[in-house]
N, C-alpha and C. Protein backbone atom coordinates (compact mmCIF):
# COMPACT_ATOMS: atom_id res chain seq x y z
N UNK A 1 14.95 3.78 -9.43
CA UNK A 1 15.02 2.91 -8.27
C UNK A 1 14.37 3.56 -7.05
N UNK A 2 14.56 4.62 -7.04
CA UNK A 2 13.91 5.64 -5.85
C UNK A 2 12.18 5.27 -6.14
N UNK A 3 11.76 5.53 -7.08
CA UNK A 3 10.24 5.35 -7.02
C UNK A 3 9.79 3.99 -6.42
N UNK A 4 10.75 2.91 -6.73
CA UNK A 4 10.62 1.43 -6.58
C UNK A 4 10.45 1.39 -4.91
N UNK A 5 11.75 1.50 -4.19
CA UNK A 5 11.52 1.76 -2.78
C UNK A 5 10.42 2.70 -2.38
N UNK A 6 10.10 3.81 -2.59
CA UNK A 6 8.76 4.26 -2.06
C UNK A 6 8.07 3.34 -2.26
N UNK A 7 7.66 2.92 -3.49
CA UNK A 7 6.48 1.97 -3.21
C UNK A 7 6.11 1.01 -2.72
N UNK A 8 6.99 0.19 -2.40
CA UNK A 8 7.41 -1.15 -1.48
C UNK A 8 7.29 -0.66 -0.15
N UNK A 9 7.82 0.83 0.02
CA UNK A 9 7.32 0.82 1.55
C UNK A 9 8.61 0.64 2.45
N UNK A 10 9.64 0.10 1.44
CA UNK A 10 10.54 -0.38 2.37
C UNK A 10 10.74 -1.83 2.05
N UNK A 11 9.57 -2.84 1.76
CA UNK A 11 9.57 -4.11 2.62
C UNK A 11 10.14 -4.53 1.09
N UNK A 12 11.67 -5.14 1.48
CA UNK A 12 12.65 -5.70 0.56
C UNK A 12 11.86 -6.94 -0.18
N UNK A 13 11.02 -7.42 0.27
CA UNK A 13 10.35 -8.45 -1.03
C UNK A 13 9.40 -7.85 -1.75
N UNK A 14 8.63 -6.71 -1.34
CA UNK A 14 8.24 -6.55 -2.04
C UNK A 14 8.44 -5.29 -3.38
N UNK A 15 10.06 -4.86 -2.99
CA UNK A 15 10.91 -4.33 -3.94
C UNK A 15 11.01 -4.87 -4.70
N UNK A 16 11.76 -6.07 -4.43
CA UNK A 16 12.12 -7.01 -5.10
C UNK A 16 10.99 -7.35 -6.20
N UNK A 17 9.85 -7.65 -6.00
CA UNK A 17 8.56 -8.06 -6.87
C UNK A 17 8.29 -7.58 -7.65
N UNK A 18 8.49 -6.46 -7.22
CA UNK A 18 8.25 -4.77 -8.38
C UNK A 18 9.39 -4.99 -9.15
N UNK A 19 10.63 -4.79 -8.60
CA UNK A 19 12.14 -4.88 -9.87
C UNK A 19 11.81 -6.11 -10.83
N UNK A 20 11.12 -7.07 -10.52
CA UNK A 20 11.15 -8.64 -11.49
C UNK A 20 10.08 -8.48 -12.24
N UNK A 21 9.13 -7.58 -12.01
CA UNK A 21 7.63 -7.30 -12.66
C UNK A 21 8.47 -6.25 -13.68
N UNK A 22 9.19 -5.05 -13.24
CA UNK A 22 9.69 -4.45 -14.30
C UNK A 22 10.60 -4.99 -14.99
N UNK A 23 11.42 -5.61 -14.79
CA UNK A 23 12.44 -6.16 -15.53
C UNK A 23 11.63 -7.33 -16.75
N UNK A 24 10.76 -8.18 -16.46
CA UNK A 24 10.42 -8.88 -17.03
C UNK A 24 9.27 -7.80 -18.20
N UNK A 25 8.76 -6.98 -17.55
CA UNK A 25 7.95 -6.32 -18.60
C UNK A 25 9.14 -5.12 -19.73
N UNK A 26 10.24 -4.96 -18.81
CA UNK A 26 11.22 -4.11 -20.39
C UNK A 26 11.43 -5.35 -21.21
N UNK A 27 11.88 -6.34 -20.47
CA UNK A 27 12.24 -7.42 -21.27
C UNK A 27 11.11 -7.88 -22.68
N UNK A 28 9.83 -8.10 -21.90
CA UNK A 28 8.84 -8.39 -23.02
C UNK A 28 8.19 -6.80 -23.63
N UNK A 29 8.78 -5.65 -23.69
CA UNK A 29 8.89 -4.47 -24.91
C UNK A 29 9.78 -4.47 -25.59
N UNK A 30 10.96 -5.18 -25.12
CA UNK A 30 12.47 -5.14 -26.27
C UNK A 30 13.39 -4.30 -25.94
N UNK A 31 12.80 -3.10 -24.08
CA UNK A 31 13.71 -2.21 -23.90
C UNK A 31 15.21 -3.42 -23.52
N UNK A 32 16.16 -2.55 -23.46
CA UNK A 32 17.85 -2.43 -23.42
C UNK A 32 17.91 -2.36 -21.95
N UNK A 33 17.25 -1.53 -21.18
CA UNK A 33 17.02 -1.25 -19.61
C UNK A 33 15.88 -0.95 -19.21
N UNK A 34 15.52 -0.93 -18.19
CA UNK A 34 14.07 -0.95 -17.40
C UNK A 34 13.54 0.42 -17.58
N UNK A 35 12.82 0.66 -17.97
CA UNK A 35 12.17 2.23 -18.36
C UNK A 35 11.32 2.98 -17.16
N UNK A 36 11.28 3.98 -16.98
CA UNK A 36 9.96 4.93 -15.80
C UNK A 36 8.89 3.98 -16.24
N UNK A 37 8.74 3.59 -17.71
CA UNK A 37 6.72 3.06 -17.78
C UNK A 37 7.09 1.40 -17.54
N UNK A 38 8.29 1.29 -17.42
CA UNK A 38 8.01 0.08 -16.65
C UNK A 38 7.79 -0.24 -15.38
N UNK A 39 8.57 0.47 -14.68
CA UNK A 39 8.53 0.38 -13.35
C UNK A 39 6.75 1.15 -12.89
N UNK A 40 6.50 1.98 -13.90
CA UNK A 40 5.45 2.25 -13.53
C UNK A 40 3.89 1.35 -14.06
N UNK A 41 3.97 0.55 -14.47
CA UNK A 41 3.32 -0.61 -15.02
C UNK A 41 3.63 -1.70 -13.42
N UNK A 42 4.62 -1.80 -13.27
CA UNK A 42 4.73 -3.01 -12.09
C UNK A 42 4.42 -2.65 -11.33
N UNK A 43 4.61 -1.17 -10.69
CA UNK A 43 3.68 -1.37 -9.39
C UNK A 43 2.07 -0.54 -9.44
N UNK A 44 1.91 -0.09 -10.73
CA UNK A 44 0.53 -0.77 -11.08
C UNK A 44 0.20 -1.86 -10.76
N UNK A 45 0.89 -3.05 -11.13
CA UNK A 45 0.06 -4.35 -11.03
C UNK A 45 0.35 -4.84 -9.74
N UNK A 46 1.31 -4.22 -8.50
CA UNK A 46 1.42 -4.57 -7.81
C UNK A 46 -0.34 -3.81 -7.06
N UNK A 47 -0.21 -3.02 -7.26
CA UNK A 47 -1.57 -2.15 -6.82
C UNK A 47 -2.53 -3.11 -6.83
N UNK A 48 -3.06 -3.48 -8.55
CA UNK A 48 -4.19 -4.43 -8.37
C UNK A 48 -3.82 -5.43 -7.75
N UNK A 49 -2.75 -6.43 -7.29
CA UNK A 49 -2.56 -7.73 -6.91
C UNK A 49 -3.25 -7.19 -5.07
N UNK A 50 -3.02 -6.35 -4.69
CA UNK A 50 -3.48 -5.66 -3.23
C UNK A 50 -5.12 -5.59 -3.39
N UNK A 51 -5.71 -4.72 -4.60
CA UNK A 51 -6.67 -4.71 -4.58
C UNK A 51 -7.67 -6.36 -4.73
N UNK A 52 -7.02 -6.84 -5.07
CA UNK A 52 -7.80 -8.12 -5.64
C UNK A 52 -7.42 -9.07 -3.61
N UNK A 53 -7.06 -9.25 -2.85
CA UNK A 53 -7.05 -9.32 -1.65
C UNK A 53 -7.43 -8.86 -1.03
N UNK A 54 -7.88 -7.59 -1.00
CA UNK A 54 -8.28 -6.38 0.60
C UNK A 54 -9.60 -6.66 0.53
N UNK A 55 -10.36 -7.29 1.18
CA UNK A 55 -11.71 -7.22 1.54
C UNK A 55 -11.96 -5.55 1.86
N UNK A 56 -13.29 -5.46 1.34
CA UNK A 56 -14.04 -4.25 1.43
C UNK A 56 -14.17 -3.39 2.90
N UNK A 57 -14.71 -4.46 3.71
CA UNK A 57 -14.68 -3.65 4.96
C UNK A 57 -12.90 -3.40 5.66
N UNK A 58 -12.01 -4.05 4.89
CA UNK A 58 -10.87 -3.21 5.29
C UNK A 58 -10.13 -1.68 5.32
N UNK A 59 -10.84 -1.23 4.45
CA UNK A 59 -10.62 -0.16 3.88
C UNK A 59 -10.97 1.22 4.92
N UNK A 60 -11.68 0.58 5.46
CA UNK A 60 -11.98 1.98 7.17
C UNK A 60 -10.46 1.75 7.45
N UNK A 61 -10.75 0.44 8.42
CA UNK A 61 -9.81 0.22 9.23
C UNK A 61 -8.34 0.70 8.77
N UNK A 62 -8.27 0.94 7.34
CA UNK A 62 -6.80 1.04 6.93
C UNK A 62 -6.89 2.70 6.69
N UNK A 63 -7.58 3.58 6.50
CA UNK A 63 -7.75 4.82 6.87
C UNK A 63 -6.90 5.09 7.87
N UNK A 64 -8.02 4.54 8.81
CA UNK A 64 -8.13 5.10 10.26
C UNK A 64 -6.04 4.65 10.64
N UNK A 65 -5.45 3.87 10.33
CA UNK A 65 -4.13 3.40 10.34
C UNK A 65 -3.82 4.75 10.13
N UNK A 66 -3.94 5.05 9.34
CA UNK A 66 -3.11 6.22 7.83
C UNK A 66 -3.00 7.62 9.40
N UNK A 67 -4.37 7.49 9.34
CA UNK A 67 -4.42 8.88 10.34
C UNK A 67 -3.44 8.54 11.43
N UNK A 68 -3.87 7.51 11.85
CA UNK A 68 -3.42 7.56 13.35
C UNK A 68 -1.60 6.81 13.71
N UNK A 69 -1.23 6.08 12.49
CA UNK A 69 -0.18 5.26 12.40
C UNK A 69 -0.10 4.74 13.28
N UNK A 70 -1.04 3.59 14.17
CA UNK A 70 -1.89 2.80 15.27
C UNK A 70 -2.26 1.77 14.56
N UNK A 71 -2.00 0.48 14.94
CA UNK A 71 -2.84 -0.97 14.44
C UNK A 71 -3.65 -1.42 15.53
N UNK A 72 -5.10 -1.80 15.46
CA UNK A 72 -5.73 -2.15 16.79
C UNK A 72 -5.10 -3.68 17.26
N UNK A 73 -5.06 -4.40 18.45
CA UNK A 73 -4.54 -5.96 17.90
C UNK A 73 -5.87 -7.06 18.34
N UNK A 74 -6.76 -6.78 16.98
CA UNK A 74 -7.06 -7.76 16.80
C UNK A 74 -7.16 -8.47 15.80
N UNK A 75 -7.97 -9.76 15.45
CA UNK A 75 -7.97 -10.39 13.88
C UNK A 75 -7.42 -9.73 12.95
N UNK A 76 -8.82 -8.85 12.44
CA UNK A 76 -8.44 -8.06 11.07
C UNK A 76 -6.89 -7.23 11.05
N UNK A 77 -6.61 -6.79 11.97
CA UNK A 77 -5.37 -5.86 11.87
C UNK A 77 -3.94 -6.71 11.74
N UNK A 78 -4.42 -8.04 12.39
CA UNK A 78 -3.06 -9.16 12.08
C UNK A 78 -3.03 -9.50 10.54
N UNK A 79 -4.49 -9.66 10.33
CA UNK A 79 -4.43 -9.97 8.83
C UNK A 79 -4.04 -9.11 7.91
N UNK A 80 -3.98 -7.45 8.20
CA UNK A 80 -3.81 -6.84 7.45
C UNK A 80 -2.12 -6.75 7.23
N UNK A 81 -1.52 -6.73 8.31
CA UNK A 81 -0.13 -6.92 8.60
C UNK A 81 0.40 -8.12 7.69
N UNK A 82 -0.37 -9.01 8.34
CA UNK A 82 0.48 -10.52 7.12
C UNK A 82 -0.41 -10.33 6.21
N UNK A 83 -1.10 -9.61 5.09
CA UNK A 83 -0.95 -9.48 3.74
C UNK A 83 -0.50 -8.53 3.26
N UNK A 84 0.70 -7.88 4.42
CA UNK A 84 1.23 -6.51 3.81
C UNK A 84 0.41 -5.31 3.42
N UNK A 85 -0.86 -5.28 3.83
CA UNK A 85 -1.62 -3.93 3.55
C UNK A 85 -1.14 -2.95 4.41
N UNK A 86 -0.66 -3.70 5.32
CA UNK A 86 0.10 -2.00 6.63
C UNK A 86 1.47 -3.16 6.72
N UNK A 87 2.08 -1.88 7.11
CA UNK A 87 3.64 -2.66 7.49
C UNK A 87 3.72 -1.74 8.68
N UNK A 88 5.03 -2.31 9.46
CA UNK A 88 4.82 -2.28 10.55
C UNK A 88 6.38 -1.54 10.61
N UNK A 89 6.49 -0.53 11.20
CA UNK A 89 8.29 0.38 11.23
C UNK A 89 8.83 0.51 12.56
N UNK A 90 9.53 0.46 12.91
CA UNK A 90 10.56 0.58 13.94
C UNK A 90 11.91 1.53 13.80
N UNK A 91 11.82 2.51 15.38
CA UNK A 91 12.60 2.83 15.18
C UNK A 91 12.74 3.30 16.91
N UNK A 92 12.89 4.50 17.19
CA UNK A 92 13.06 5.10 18.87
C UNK A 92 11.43 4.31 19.57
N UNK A 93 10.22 4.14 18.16
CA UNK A 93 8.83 3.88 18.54
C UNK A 93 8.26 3.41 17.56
N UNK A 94 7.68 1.66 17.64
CA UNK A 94 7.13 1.18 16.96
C UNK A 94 5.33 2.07 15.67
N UNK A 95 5.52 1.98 14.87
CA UNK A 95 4.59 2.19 14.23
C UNK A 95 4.09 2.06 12.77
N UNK A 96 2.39 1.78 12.51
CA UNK A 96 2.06 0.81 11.53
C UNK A 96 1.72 2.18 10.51
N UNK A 97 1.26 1.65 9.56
CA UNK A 97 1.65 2.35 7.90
C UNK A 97 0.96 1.57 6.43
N UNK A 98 -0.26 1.96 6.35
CA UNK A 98 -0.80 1.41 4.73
C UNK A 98 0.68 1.50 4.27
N UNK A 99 0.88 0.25 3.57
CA UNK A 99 1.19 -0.04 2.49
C UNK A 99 1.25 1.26 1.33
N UNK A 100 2.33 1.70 0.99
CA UNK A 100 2.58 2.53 -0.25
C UNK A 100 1.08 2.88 -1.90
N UNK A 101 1.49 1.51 -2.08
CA UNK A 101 0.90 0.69 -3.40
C UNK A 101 -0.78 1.09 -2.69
N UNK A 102 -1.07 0.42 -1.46
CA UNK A 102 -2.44 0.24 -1.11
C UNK A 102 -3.37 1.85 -1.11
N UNK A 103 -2.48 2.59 -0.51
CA UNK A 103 -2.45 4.20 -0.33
C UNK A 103 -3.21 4.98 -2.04
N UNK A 104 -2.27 4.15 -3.12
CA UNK A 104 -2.98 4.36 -4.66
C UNK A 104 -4.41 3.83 -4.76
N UNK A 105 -4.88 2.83 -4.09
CA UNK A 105 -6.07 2.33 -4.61
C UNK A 105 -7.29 3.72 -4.09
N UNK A 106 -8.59 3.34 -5.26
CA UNK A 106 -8.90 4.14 -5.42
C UNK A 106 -10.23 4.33 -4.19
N UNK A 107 -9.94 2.68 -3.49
CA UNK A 107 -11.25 2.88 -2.52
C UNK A 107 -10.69 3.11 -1.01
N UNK A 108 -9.37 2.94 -1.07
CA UNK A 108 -8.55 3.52 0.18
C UNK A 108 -8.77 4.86 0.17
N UNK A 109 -8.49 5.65 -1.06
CA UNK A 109 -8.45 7.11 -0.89
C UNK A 109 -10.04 7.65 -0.84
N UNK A 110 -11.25 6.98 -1.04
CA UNK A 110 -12.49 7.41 -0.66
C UNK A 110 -12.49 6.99 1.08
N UNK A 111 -11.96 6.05 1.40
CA UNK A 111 -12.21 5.92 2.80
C UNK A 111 -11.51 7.04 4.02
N UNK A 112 -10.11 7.30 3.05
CA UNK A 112 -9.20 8.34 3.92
C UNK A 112 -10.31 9.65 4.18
N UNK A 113 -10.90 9.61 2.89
CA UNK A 113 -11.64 11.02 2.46
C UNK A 113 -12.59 11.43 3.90
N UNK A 114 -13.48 9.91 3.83
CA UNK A 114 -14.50 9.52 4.83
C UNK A 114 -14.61 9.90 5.93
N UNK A 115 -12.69 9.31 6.02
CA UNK A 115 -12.84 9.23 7.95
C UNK A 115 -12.21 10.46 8.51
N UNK A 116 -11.67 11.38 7.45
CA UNK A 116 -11.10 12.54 7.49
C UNK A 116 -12.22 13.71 8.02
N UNK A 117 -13.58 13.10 6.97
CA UNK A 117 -14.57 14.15 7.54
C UNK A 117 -15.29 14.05 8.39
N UNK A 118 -15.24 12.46 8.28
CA UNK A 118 -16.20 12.01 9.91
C UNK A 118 -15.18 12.42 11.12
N UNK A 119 -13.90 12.63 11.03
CA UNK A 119 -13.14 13.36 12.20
C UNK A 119 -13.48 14.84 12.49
N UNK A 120 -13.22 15.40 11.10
CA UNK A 120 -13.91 16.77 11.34
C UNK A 120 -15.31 17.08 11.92
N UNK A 121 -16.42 16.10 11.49
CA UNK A 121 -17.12 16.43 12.28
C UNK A 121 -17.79 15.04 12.74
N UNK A 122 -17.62 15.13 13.55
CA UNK A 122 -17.63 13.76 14.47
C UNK A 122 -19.38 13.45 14.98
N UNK A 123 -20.44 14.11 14.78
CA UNK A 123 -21.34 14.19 15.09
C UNK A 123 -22.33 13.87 13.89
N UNK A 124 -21.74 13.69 12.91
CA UNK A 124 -22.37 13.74 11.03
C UNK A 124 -23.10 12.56 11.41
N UNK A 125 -24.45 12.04 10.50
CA UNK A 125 -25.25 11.19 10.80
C UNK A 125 -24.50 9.98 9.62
């Protein structure tokens, strides 16, 4: 259950999505209870269901989140919010957050890579 909440991020529906994706996939292996490769199969597919939504040029912008845990407010960053690619946390100080699941994809983590080095050196052509 612990892996389930990390990956959701928190955001109780989309716990929830993941527990019904695993439950329904022990169910269709014949397990007795929900297994690690189930739960790890669901939010697999929760992964691709993110990837198959995130437009390409999102993938800076959701970097640059990661680093800075900052949403800019415009268009794209509302959109990214209402399709759950960043969630948004509260606490003493508001602040935004890729998505768990989104953090796995494999063109988020080339972009983190990106903007990591274009920070380091900020002058790169």
């Amino acid at each position: 259950m612990l892996e389930v909440a990390k990956a959701s991020g928190g955001h109780v529906r989309q716990l929830i999505q993941i527990m019904r994706t695993a439950s329904i996939t022990a169910r269709g292996r014949g397990h007795d209870k929900i297994m690690a490769e189930d739960v790890t199969y669901a939010i697999k597919q929760e992964q691709f269901n993110f990837e198959r939504i995130i437009p390409q040029n999102h993938y800076p912008l959701l970097a640059q989140v990661c680093l800075t845990k900052n949403i800019n407010k415009d268009e794209i960053s509302e959109l990214m919010l209402f399709n759950l690619s960043v969630l948004e946390y509260n606490g003493k100080n508001r602040w935004n957050y890729p998505n768990p699941v989104v953090k796995q994809n494999e063109e988020f983590q080339k972009a983190l890579r990106d903007a990591r080095e274009s920070n380091v050196n900020p002058e790169r052509p």
